[in-house]
Every structure is written in structure tokens, then in C-alpha cells.
PDB file of N, CA and C in Angstrom:
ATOM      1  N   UNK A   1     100.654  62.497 -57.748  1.00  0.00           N
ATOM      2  CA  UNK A   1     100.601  62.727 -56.318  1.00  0.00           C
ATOM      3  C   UNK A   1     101.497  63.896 -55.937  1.00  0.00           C
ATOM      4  N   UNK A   2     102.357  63.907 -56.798  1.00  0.00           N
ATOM      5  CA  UNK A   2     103.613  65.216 -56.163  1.00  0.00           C
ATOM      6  C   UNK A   2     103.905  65.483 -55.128  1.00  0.00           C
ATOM      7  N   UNK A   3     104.046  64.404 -54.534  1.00  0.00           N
ATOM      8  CA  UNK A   3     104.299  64.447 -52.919  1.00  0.00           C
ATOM      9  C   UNK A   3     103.477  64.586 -52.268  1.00  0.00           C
ATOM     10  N   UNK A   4     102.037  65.284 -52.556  1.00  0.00           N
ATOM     11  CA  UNK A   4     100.815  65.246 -51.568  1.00  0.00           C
ATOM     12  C   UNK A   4     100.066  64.150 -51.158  1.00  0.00           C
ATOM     13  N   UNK A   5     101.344  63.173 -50.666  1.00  0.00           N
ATOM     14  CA  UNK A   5     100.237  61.608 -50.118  1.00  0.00           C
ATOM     15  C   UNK A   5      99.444  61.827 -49.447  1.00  0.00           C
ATOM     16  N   UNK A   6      98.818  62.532 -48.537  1.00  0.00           N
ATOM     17  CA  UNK A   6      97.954  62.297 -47.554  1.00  0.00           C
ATOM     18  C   UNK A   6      96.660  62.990 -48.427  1.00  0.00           C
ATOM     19  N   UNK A   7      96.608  63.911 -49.170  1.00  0.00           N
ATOM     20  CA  UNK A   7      95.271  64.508 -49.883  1.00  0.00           C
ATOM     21  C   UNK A   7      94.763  63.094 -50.887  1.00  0.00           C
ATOM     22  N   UNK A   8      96.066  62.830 -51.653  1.00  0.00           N
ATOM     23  CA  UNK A   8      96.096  61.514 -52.178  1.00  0.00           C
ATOM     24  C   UNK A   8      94.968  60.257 -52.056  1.00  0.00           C
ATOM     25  N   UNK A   9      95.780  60.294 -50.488  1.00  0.00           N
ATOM     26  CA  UNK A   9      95.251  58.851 -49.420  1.00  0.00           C
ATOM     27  C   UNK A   9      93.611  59.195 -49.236  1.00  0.00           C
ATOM     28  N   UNK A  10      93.261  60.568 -49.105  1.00  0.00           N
ATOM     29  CA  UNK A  10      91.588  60.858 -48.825  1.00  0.00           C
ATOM     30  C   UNK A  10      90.847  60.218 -49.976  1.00  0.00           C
ATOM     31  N   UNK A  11      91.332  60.517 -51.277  1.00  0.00           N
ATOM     32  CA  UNK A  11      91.315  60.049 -52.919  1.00  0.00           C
ATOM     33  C   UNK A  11      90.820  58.633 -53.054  1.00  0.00           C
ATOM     34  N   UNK A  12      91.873  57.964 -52.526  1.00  0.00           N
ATOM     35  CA  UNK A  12      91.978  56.728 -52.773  1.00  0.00           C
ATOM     36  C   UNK A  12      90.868  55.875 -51.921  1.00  0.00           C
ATOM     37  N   UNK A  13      90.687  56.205 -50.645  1.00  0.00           N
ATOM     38  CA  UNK A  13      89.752  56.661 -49.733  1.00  0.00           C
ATOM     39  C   UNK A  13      88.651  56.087 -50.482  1.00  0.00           C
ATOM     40  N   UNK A  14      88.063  57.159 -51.003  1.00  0.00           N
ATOM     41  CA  UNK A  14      87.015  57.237 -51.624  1.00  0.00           C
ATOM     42  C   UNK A  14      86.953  56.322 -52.945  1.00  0.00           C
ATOM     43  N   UNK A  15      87.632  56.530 -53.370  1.00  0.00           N
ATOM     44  CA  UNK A  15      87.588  55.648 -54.568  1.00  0.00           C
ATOM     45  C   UNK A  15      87.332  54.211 -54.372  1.00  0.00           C
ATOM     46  N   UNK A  16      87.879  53.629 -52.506  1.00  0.00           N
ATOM     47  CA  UNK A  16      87.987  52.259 -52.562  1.00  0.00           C
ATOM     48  C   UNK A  16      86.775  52.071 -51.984  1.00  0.00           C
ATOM     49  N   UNK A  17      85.723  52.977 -51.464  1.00  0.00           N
ATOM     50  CA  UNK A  17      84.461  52.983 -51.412  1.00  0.00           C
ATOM     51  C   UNK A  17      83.602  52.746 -52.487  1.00  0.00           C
ATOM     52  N   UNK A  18      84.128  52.821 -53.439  1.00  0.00           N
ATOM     53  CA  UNK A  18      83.155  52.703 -54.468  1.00  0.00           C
ATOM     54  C   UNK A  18      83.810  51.063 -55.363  1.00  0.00           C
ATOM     55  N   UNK A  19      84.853  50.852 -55.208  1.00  0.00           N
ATOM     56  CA  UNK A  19      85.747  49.914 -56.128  1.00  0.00           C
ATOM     57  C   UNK A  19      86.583  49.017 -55.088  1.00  0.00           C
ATOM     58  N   UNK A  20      85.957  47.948 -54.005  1.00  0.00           N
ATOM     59  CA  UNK A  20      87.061  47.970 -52.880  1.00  0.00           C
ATOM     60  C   UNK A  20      88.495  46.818 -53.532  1.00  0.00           C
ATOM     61  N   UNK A  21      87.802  46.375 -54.182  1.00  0.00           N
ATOM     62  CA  UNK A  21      89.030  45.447 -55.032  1.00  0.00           C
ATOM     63  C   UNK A  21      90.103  46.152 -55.816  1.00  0.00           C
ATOM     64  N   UNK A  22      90.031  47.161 -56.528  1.00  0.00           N
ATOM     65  CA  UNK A  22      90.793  48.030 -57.230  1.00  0.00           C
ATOM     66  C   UNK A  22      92.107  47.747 -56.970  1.00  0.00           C
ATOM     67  N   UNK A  23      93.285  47.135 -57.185  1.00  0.00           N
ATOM     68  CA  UNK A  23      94.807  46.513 -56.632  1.00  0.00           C
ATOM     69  C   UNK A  23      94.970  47.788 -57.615  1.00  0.00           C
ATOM     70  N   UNK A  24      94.678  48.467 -58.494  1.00  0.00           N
ATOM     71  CA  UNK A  24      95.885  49.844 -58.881  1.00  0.00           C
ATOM     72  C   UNK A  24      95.300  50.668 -57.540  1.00  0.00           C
ATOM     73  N   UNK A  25      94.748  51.128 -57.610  1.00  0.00           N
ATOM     74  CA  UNK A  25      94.277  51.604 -56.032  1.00  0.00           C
ATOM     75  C   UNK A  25      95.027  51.489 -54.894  1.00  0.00           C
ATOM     76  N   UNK A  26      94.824  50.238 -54.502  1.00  0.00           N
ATOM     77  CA  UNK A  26      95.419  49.698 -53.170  1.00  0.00           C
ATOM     78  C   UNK A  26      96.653  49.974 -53.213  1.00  0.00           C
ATOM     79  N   UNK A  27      97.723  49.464 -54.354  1.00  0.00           N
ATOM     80  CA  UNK A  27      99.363  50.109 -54.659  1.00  0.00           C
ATOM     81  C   UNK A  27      99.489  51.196 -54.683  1.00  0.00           C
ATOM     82  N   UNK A  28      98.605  52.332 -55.096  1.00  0.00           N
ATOM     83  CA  UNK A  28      99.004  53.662 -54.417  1.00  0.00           C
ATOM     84  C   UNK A  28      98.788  53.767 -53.699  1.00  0.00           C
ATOM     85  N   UNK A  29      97.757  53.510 -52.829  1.00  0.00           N
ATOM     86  CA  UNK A  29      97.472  54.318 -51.200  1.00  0.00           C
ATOM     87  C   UNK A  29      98.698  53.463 -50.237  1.00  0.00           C
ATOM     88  N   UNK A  30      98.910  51.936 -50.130  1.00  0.00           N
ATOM     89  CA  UNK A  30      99.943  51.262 -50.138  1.00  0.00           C
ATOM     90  C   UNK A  30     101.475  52.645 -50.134  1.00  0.00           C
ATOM     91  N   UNK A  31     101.452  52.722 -51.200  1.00  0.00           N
ATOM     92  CA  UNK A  31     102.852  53.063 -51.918  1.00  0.00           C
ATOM     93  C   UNK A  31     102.963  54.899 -50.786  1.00  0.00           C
ATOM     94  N   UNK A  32     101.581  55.736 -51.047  1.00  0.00           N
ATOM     95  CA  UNK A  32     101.627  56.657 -50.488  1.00  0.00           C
ATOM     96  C   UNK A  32     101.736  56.338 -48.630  1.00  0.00           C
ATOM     97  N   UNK A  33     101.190  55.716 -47.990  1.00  0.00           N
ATOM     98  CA  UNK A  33     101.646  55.501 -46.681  1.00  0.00           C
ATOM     99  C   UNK A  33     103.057  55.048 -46.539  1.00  0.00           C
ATOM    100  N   UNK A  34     103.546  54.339 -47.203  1.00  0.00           N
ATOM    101  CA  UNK A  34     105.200  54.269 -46.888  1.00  0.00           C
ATOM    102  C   UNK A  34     105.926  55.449 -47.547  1.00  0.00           C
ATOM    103  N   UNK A  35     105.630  56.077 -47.900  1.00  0.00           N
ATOM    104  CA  UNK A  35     106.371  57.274 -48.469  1.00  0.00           C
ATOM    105  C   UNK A  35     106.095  58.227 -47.114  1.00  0.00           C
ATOM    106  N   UNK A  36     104.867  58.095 -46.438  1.00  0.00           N
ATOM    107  CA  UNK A  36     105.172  59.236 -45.053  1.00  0.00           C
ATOM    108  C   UNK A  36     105.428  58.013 -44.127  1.00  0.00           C
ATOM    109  N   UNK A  37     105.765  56.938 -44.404  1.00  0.00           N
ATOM    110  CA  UNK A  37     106.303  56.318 -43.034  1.00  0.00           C
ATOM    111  C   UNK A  37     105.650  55.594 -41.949  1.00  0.00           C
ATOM    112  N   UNK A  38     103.893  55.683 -42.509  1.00  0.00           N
ATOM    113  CA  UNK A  38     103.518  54.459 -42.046  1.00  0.00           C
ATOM    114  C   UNK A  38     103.464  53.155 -42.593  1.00  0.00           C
ATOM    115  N   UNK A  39     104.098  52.803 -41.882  1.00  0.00           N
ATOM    116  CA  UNK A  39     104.651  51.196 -42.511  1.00  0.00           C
ATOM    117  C   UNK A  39     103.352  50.269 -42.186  1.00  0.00           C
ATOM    118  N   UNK A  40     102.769  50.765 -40.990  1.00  0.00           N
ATOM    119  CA  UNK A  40     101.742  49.753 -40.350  1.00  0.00           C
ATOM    120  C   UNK A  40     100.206  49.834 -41.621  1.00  0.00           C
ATOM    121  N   UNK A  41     100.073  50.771 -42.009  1.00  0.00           N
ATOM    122  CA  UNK A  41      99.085  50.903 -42.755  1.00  0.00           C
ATOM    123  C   UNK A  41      99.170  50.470 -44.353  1.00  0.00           C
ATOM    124  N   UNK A  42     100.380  50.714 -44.922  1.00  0.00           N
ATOM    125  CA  UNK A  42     100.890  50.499 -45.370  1.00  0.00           C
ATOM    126  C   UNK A  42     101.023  48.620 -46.112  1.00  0.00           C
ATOM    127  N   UNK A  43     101.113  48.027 -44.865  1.00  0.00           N
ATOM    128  CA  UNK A  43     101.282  46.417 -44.792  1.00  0.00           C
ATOM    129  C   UNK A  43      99.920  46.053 -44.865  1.00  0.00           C
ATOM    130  N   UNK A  44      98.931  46.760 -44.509  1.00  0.00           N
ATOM    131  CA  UNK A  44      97.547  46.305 -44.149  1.00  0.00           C
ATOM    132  C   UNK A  44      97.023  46.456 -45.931  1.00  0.00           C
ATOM    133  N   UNK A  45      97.323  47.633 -46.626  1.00  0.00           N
ATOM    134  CA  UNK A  45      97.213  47.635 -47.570  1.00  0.00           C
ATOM    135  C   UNK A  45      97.461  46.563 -49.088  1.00  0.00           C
ATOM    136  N   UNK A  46      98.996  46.297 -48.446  1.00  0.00           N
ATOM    137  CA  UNK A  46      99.352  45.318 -49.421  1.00  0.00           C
ATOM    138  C   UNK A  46      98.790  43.471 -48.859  1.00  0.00           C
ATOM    139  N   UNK A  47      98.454  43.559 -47.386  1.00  0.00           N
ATOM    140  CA  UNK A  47      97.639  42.319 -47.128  1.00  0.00           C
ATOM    141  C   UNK A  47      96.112  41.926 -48.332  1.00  0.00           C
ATOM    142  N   UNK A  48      95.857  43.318 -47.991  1.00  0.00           N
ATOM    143  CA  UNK A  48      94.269  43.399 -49.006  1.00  0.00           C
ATOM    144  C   UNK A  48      94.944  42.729 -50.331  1.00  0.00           C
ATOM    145  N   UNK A  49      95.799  43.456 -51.084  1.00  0.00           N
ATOM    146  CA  UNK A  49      96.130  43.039 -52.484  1.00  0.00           C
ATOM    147  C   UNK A  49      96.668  41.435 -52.491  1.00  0.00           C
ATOM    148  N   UNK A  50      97.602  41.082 -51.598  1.00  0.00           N
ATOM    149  CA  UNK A  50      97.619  39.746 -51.503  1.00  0.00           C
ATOM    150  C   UNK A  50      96.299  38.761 -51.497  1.00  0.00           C
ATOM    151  N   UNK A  51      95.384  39.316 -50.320  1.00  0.00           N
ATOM    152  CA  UNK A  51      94.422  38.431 -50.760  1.00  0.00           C
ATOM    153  C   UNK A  51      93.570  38.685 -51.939  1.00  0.00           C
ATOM    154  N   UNK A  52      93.652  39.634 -52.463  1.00  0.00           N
ATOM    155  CA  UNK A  52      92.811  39.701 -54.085  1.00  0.00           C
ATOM    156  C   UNK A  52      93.523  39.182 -54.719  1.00  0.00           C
ATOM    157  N   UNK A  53      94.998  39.466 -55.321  1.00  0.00           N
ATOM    158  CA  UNK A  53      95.655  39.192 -56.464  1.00  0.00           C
ATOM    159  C   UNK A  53      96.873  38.481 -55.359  1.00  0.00           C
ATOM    160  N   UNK A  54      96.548  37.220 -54.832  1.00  0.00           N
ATOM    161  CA  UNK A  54      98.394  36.460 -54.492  1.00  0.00           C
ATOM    162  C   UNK A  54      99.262  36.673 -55.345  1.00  0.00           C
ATOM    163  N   UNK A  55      99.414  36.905 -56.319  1.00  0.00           N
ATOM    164  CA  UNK A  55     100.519  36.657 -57.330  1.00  0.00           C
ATOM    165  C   UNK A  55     100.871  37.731 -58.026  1.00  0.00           C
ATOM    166  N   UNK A  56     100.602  39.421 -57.359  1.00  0.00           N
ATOM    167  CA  UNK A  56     101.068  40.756 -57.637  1.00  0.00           C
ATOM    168  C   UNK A  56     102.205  40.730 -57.408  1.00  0.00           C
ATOM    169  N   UNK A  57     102.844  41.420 -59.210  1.00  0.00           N
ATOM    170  CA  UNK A  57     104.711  41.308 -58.621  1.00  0.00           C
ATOM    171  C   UNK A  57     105.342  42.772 -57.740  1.00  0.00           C
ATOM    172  N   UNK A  58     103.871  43.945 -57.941  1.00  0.00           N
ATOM    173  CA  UNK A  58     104.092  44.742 -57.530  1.00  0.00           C
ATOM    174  C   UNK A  58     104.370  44.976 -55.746  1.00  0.00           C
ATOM    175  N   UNK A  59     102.864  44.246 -55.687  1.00  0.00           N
ATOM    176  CA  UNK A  59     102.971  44.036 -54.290  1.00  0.00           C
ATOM    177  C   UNK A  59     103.941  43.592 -53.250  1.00  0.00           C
ATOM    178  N   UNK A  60     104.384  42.591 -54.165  1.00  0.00           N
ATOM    179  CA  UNK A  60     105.476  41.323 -53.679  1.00  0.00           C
ATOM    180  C   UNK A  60     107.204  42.517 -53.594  1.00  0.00           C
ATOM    181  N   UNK A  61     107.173  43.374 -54.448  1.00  0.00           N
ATOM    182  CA  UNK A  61     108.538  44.123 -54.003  1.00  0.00           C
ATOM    183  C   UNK A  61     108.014  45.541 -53.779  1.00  0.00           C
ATOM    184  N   UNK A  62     106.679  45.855 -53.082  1.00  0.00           N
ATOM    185  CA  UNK A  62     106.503  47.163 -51.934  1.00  0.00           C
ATOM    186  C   UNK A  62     106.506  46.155 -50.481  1.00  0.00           C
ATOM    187  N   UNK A  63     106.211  45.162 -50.444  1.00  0.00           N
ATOM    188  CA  UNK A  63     106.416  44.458 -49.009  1.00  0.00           C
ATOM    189  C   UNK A  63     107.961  44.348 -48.702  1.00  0.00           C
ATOM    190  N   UNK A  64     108.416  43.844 -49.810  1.00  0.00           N
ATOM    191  CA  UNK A  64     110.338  43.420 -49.357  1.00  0.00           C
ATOM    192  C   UNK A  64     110.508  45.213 -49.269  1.00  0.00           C
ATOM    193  N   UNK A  65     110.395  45.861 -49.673  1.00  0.00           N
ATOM    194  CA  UNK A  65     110.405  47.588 -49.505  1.00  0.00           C
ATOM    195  C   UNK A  65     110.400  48.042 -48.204  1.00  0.00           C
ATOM    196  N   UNK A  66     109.247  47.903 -47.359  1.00  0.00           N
ATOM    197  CA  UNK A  66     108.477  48.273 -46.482  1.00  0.00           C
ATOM    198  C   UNK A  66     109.441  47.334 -45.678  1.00  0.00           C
ATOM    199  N   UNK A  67     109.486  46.217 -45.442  1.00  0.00           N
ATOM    200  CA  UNK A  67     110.794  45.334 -44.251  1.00  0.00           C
ATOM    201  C   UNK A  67     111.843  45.968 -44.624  1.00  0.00           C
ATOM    202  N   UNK A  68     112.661  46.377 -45.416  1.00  0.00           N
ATOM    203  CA  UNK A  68     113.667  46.806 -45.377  1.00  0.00           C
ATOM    204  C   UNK A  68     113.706  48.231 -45.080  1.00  0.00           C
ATOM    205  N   UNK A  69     112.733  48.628 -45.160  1.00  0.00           N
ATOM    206  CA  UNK A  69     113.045  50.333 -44.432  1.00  0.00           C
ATOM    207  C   UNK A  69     112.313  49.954 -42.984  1.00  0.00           C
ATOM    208  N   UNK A  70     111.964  49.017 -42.343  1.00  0.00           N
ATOM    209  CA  UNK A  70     111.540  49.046 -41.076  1.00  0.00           C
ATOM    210  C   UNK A  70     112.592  48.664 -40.331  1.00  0.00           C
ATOM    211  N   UNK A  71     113.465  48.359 -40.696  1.00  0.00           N
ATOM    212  CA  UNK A  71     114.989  47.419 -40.170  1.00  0.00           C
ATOM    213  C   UNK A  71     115.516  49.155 -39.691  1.00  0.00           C
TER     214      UNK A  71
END
């Protein structure tokens, strides 16, 4: 990504058009919206992965992530 989250996010975009379950997917586009600071999109992202995979350990510490930089 090299810092280009948002060209990234178009990427992923697309990709989840074709694959909408994809949880490596979802953790980057996830991971790239909190890196520019939307937190709101961000949460919506890791909601999706919760309900595919409840028991992502990834997911589970970009959420404690995402509350603690919203504080």
C-alpha cells in the first residue's frame, strides 16, 4: 500500500465485488481507513469480518485499535 490507502481502498473495492467474504480483504481496507482516520468506516468493516469469522484475532485487536485512537 505505501501509504496510498485510498487508491488501495478503490482495490479492495473491487475485489470485494467479486469475493464479498474475503476477511484478508476486509483487514486491509479495515486497516487502510483507520490509517486516514475514518474510524466510522473502518468499524463497519471489521463488523463484516466479525460476522464472517467471530473468532478473528486480527480483527479483535484493529477494533481495541480503532477505540483507542477514537478516545
Amino acid at each position: 500500500m505505501k501509504g496510498k490507502y485510498r487508491t488501495a481502498i478503490s482495490y479492495f473495492e473491487k475485489s470485494l465485488e467479486i469475493a464479498t467474504h474475503d476477511v484478508e480483504v476486509l483487514i486491509l481496507e479495515a486497516n487502510s481507513y483507520f490509517r486516514l482516520g475514518n474510524f466510522t468506516k473502518a468499524i463497519g468493516c471489521c463488523d463484516k469480518i466479525k460476522e464472517i469469522d467471530p473468532k478473528n484475532k486480527a480483527v479483535k485487536e484493529l477494533s481495541e485499535k480503532i477505540e483507542s485512537a477514537k478516545k
